[in-house]
C-alpha atoms as a PDB file:
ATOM      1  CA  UNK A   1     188.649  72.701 209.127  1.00  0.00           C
ATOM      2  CA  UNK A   2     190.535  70.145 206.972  1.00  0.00           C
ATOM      3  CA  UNK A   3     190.350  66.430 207.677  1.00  0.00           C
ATOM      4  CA  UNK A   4     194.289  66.653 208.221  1.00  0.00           C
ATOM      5  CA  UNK A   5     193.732  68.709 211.460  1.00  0.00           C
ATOM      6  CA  UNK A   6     190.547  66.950 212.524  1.00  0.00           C
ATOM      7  CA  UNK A   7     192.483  64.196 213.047  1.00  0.00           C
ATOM      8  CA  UNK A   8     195.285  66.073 214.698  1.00  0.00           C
ATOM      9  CA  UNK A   9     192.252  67.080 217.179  1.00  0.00           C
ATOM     10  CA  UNK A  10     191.288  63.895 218.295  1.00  0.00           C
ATOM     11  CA  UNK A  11     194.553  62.387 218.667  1.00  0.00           C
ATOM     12  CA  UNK A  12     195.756  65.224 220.976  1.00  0.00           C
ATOM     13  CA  UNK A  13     192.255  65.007 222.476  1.00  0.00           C
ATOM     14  CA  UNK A  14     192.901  61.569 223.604  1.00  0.00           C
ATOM     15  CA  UNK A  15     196.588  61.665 224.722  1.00  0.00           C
ATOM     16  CA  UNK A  16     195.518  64.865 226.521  1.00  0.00           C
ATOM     17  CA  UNK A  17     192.364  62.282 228.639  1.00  0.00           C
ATOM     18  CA  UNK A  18     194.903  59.532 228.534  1.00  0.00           C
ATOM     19  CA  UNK A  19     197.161  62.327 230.671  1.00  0.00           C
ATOM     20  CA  UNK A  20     194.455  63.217 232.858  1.00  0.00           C
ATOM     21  CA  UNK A  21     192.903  59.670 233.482  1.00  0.00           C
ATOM     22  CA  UNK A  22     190.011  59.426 232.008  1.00  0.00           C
ATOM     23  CA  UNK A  23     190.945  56.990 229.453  1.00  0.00           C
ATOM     24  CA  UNK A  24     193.457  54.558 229.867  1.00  0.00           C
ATOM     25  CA  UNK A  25     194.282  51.021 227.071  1.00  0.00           C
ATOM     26  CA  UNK A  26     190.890  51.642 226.295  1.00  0.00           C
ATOM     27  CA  UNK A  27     188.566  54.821 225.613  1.00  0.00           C
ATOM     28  CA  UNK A  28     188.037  56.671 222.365  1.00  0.00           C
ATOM     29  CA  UNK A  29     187.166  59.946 220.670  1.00  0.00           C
ATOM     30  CA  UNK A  30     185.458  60.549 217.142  1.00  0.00           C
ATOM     31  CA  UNK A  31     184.540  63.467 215.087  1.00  0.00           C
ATOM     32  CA  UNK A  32     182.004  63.780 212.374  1.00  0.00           C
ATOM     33  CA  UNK A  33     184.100  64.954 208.846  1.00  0.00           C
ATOM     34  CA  UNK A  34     181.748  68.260 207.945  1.00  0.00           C
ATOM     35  CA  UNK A  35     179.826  66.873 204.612  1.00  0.00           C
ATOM     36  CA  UNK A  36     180.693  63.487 204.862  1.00  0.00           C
ATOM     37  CA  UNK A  37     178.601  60.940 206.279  1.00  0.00           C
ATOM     38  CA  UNK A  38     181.750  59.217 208.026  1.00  0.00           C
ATOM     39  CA  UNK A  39     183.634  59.977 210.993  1.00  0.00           C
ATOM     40  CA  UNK A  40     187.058  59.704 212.467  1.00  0.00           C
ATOM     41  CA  UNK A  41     188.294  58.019 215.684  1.00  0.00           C
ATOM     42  CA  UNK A  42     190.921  56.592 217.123  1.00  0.00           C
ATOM     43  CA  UNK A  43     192.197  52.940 216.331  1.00  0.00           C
ATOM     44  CA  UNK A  44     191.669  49.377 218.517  1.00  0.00           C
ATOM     45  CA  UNK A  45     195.143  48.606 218.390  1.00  0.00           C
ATOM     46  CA  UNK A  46     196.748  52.351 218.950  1.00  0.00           C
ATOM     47  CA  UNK A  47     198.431  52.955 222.423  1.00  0.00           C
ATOM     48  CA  UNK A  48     196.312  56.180 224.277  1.00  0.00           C
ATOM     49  CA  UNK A  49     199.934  57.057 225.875  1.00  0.00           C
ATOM     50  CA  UNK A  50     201.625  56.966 222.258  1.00  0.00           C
ATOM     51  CA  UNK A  51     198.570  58.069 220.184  1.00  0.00           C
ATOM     52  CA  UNK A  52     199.148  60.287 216.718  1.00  0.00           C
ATOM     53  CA  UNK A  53     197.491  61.417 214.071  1.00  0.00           C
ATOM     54  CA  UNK A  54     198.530  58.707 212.053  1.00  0.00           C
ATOM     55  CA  UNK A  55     196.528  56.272 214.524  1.00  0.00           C
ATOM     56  CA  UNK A  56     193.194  57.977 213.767  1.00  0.00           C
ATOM     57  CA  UNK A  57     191.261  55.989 211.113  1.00  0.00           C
ATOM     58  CA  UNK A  58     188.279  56.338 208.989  1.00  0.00           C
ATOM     59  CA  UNK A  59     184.426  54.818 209.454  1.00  0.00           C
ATOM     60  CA  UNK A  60     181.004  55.058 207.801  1.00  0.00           C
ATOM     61  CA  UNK A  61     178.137  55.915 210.167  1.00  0.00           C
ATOM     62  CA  UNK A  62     177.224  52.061 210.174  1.00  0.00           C
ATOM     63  CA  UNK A  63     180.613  51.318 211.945  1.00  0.00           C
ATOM     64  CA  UNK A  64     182.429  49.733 208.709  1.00  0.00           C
ATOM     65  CA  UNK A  65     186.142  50.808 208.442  1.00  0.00           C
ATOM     66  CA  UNK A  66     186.888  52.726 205.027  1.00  0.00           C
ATOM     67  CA  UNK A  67     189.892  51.525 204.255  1.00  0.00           C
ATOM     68  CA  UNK A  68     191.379  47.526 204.391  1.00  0.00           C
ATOM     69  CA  UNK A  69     192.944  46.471 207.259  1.00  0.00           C
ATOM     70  CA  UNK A  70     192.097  48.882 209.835  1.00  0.00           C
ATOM     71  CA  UNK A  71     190.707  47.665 213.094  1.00  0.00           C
ATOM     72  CA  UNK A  72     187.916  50.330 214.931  1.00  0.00           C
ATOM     73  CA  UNK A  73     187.435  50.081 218.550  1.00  0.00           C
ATOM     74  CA  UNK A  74     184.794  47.261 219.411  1.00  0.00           C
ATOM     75  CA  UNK A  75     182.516  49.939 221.060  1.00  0.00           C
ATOM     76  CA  UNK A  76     182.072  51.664 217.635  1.00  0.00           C
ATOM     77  CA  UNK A  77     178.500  51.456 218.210  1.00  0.00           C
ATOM     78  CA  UNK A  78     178.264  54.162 221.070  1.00  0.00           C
ATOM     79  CA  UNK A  79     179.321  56.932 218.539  1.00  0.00           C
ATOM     80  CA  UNK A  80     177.481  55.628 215.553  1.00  0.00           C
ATOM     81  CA  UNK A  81     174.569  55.115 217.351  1.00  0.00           C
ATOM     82  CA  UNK A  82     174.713  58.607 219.336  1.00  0.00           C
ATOM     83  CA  UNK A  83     175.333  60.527 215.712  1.00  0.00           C
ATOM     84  CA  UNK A  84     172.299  58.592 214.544  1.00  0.00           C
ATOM     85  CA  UNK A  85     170.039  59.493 217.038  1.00  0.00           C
ATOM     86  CA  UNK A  86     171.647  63.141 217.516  1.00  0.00           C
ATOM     87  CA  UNK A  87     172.609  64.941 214.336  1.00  0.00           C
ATOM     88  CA  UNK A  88     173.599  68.170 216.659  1.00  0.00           C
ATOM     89  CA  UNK A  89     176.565  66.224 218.223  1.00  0.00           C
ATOM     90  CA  UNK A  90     179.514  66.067 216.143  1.00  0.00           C
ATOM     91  CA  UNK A  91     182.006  64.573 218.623  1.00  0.00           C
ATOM     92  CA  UNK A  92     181.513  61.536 220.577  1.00  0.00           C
ATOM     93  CA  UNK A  93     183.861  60.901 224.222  1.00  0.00           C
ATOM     94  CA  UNK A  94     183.865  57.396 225.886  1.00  0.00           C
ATOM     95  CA  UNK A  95     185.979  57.421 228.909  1.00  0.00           C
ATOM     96  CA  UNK A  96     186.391  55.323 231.874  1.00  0.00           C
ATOM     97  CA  UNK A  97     186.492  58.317 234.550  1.00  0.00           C
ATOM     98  CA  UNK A  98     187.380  56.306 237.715  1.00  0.00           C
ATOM     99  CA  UNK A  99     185.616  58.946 240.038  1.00  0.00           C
ATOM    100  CA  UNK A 100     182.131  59.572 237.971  1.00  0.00           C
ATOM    101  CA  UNK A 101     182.242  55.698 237.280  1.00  0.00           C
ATOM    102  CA  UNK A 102     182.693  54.950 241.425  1.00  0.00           C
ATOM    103  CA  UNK A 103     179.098  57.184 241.851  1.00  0.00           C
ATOM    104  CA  UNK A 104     177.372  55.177 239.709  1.00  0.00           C
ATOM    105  CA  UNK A 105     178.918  52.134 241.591  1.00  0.00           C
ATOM    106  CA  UNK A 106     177.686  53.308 244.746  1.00  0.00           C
ATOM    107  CA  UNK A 107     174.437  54.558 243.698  1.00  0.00           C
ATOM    108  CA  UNK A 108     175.192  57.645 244.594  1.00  0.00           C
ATOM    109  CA  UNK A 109     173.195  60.785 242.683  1.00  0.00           C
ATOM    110  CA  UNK A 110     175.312  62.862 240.051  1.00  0.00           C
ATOM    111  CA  UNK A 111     174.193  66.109 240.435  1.00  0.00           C
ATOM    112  CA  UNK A 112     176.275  69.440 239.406  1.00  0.00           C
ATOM    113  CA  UNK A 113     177.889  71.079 242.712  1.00  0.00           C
ATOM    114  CA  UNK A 114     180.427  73.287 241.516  1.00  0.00           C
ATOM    115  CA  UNK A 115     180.610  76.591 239.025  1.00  0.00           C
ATOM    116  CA  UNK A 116     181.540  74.653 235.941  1.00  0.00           C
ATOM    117  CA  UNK A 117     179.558  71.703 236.826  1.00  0.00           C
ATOM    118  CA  UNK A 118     176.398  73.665 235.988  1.00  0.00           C
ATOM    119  CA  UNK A 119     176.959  72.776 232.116  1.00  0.00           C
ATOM    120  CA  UNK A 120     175.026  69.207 233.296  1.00  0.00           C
ATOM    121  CA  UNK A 121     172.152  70.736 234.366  1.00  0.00           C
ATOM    122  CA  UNK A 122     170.121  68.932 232.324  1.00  0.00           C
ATOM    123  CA  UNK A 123     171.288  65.908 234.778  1.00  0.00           C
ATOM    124  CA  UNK A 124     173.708  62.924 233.844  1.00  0.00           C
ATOM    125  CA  UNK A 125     171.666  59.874 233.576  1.00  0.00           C
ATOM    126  CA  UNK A 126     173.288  56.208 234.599  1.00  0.00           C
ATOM    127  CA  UNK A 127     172.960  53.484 232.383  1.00  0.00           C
ATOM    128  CA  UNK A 128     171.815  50.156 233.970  1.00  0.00           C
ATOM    129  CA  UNK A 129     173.838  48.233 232.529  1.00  0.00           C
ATOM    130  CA  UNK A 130     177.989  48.031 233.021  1.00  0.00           C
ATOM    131  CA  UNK A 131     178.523  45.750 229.713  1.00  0.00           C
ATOM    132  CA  UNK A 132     180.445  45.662 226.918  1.00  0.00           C
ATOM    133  CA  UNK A 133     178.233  47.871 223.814  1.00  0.00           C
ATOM    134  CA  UNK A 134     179.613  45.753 220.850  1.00  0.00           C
ATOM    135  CA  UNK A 135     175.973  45.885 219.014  1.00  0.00           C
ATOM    136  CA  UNK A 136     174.060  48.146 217.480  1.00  0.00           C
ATOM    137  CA  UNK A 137     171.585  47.692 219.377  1.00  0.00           C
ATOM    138  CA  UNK A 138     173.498  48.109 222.629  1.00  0.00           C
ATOM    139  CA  UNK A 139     174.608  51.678 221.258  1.00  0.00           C
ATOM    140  CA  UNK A 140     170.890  52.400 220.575  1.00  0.00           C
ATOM    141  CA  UNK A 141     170.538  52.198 224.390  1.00  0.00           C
ATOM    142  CA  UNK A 142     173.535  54.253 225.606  1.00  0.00           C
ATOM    143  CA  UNK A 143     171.993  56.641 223.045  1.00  0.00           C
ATOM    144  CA  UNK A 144     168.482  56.950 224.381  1.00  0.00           C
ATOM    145  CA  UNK A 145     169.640  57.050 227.847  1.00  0.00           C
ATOM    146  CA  UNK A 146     171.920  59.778 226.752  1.00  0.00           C
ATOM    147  CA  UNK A 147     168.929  61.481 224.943  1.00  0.00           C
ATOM    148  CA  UNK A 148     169.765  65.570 224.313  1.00  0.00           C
ATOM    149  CA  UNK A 149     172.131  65.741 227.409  1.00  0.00           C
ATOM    150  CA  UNK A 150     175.779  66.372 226.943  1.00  0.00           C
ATOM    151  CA  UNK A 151     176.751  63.436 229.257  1.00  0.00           C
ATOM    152  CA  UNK A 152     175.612  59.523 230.626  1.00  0.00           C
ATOM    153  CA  UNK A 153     176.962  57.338 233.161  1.00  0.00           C
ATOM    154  CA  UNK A 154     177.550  53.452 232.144  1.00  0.00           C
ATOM    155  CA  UNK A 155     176.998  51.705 235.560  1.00  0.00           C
ATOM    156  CA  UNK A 156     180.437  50.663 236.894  1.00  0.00           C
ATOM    157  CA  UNK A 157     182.152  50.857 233.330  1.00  0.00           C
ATOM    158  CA  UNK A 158     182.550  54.625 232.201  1.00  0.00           C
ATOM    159  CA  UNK A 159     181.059  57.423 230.550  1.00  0.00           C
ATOM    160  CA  UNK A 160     179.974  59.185 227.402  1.00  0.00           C
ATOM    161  CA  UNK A 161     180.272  62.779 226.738  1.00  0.00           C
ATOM    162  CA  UNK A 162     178.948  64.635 223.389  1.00  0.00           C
ATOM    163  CA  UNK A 163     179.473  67.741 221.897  1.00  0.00           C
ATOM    164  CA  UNK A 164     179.234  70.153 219.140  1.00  0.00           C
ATOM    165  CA  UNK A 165     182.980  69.934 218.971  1.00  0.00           C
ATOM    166  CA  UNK A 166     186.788  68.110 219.898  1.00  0.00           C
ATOM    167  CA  UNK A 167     187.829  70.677 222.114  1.00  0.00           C
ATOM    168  CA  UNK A 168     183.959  71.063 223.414  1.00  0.00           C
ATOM    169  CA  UNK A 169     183.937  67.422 224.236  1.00  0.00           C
ATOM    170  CA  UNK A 170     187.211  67.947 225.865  1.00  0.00           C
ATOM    171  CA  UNK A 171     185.832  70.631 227.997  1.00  0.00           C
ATOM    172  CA  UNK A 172     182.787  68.256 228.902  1.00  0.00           C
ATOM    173  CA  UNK A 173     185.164  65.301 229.580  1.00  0.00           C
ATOM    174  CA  UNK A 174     187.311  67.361 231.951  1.00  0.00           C
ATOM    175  CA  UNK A 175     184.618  68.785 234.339  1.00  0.00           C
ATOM    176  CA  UNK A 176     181.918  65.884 234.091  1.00  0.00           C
ATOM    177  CA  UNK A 177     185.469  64.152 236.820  1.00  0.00           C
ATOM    178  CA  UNK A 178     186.357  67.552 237.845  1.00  0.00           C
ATOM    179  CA  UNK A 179     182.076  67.797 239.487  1.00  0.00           C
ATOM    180  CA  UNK A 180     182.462  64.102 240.482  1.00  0.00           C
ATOM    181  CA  UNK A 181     185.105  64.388 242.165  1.00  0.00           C
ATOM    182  CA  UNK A 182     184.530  67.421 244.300  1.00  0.00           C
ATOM    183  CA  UNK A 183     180.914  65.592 244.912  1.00  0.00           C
ATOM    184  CA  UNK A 184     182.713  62.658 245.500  1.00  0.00           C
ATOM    185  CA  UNK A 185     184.578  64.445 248.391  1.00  0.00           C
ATOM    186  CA  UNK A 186     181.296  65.762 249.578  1.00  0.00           C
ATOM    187  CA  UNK A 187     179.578  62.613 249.844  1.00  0.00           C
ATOM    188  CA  UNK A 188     182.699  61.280 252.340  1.00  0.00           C
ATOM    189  CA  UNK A 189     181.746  64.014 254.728  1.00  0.00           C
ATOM    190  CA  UNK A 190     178.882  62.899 255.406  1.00  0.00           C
ATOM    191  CA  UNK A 191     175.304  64.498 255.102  1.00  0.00           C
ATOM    192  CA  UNK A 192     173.907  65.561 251.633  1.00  0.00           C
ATOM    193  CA  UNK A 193     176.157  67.623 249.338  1.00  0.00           C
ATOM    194  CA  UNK A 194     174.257  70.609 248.266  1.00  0.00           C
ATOM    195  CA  UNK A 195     173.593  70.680 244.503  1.00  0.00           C
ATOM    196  CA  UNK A 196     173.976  74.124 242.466  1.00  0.00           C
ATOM    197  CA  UNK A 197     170.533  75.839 242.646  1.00  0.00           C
ATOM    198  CA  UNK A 198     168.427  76.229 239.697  1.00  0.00           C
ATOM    199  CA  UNK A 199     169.578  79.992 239.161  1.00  0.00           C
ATOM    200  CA  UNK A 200     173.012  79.056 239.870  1.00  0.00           C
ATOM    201  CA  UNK A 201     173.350  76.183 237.338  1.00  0.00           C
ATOM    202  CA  UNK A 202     171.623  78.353 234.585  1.00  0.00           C
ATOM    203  CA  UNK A 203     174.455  81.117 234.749  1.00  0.00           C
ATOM    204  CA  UNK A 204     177.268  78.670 235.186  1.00  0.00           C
ATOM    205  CA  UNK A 205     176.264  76.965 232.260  1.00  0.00           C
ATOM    206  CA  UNK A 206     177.102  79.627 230.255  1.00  0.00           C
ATOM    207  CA  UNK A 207     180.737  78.142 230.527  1.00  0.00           C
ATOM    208  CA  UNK A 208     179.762  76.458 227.644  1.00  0.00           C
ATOM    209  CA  UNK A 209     181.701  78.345 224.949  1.00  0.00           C
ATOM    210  CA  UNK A 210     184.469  78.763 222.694  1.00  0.00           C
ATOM    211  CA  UNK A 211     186.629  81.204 224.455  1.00  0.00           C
ATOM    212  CA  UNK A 212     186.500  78.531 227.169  1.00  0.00           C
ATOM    213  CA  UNK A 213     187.120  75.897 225.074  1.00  0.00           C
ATOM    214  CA  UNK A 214     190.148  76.936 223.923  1.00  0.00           C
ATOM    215  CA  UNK A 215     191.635  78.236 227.206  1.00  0.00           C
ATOM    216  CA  UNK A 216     190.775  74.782 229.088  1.00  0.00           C
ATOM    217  CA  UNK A 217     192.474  72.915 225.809  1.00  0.00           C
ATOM    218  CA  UNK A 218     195.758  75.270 226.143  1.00  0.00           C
ATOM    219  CA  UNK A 219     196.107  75.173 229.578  1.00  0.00           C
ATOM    220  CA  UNK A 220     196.548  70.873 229.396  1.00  0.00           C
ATOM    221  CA  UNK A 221     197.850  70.762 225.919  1.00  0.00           C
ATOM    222  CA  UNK A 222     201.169  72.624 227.707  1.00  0.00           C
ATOM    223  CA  UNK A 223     200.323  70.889 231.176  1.00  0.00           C
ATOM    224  CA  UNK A 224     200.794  67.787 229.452  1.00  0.00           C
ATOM    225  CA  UNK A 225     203.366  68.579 227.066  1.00  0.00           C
ATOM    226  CA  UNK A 226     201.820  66.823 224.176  1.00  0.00           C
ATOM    227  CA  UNK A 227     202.776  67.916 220.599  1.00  0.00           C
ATOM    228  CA  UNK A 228     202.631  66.474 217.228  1.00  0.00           C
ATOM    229  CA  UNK A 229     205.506  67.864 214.651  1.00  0.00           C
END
């Protein structure tokens, strides 16, 4: 995949999240360029609403912009830390979900209750801390708290989703709110939602491909109307 489309991916990645919510002024996406250690993501300054490929800009793996002038987003650090410390991941989601955010706010357990929400099941840990990650060191924490799962909470800020691709991470980002939400619901019944048995998470997991990929991609690429000429 050329660098020209990579960045094509991540800016429709983002307008699609801006679209659904789950990023708003702020949020970001980055990919890793295959062979390169650098990745792209979009810019600090770039509207989500307005966002196109010309607004996706270049880093190292340290968080310094390649070329002069360009401004990253001051939570660089979550995705340079998380491809540090996880050389599987190759694209890196901070959103500010206002559902999965409001569990963590209430203390309230994320734990995979519907079909697609089985591709958590190795849980969703929450972050202790709701502040602002513009250190290194800060990133190395969303990192290990993250550890080989494909998603954390940040404690009444957002979230960060990983995966081995754009349009995987966009698959991730869209059901991580799609299980809050219906958990959400649960929770305002009353009583305790019942979580996806083991079995059942196990064989819903297998979501996790590229056939699905692509059709969840299509279906809000055209939902949202979002093109690039």
């Amino acid at each position: 995949m050329s660098e020209e489309w990579l960045r094509t991916e991540v800016a429709m990645c983002v307008r699609m999240l801006e679209v659904l919510g789950l990023v708003d002024f702020s949020g970001h996406v980055s990919c890793r360029i295959p062979g390169r250690e650098r990745l792209l993501i979009n810019s600090w300054g770039a509207s989500r609403h307005g966002l196109g490929p010309e607004d996706i800009v270049e880093s190292d793996l340290d968080g310094k912009p390649i070329e002069a002038g360009v401004i990253l987003p001051s939570e660089i650090a979550i995705h340079t830390s998380v491809y540090h410390h996880r050389p599987d991941v190759h694209a890196v989601a901070h959103l500010h979900p206002p559902v999965t955010t409001a569990l963590s706010i209430a203390g309230k357990a994320y734990v995979p209750v519907m079909h697609h929400g089985g591709i958590f099941h190795e849980g969703v840990h929450v972050h202790d801390d709701c502040g602002h990650v513009h250190s290194p060191e800060k990133g190395d924490a969303i990192a290990r708290v993250l550890g080989p799962r494909r998603a954390m909470i940040m404690r009444g800020h957002g979230a960060v989703v990983v995966a081995e691709s754009v349009k995987a991470v966009f698959f991730g980002s869209v059901y991580l709110e799609d299980n809050a939400k219906k958990l959400a619901d649960a929770y305002a019944m009353g009583g305790e939602p019942i979580p996806l048995r083991e079995d059942e998470q196990l064989a819903s997991a297998r979501v996790w491909r590229q056939n699905q990929f692509d059709k969840i991609w299509n279906y809000y690429r055209e939902k949202s109307g979002v093109t690039f000429s």
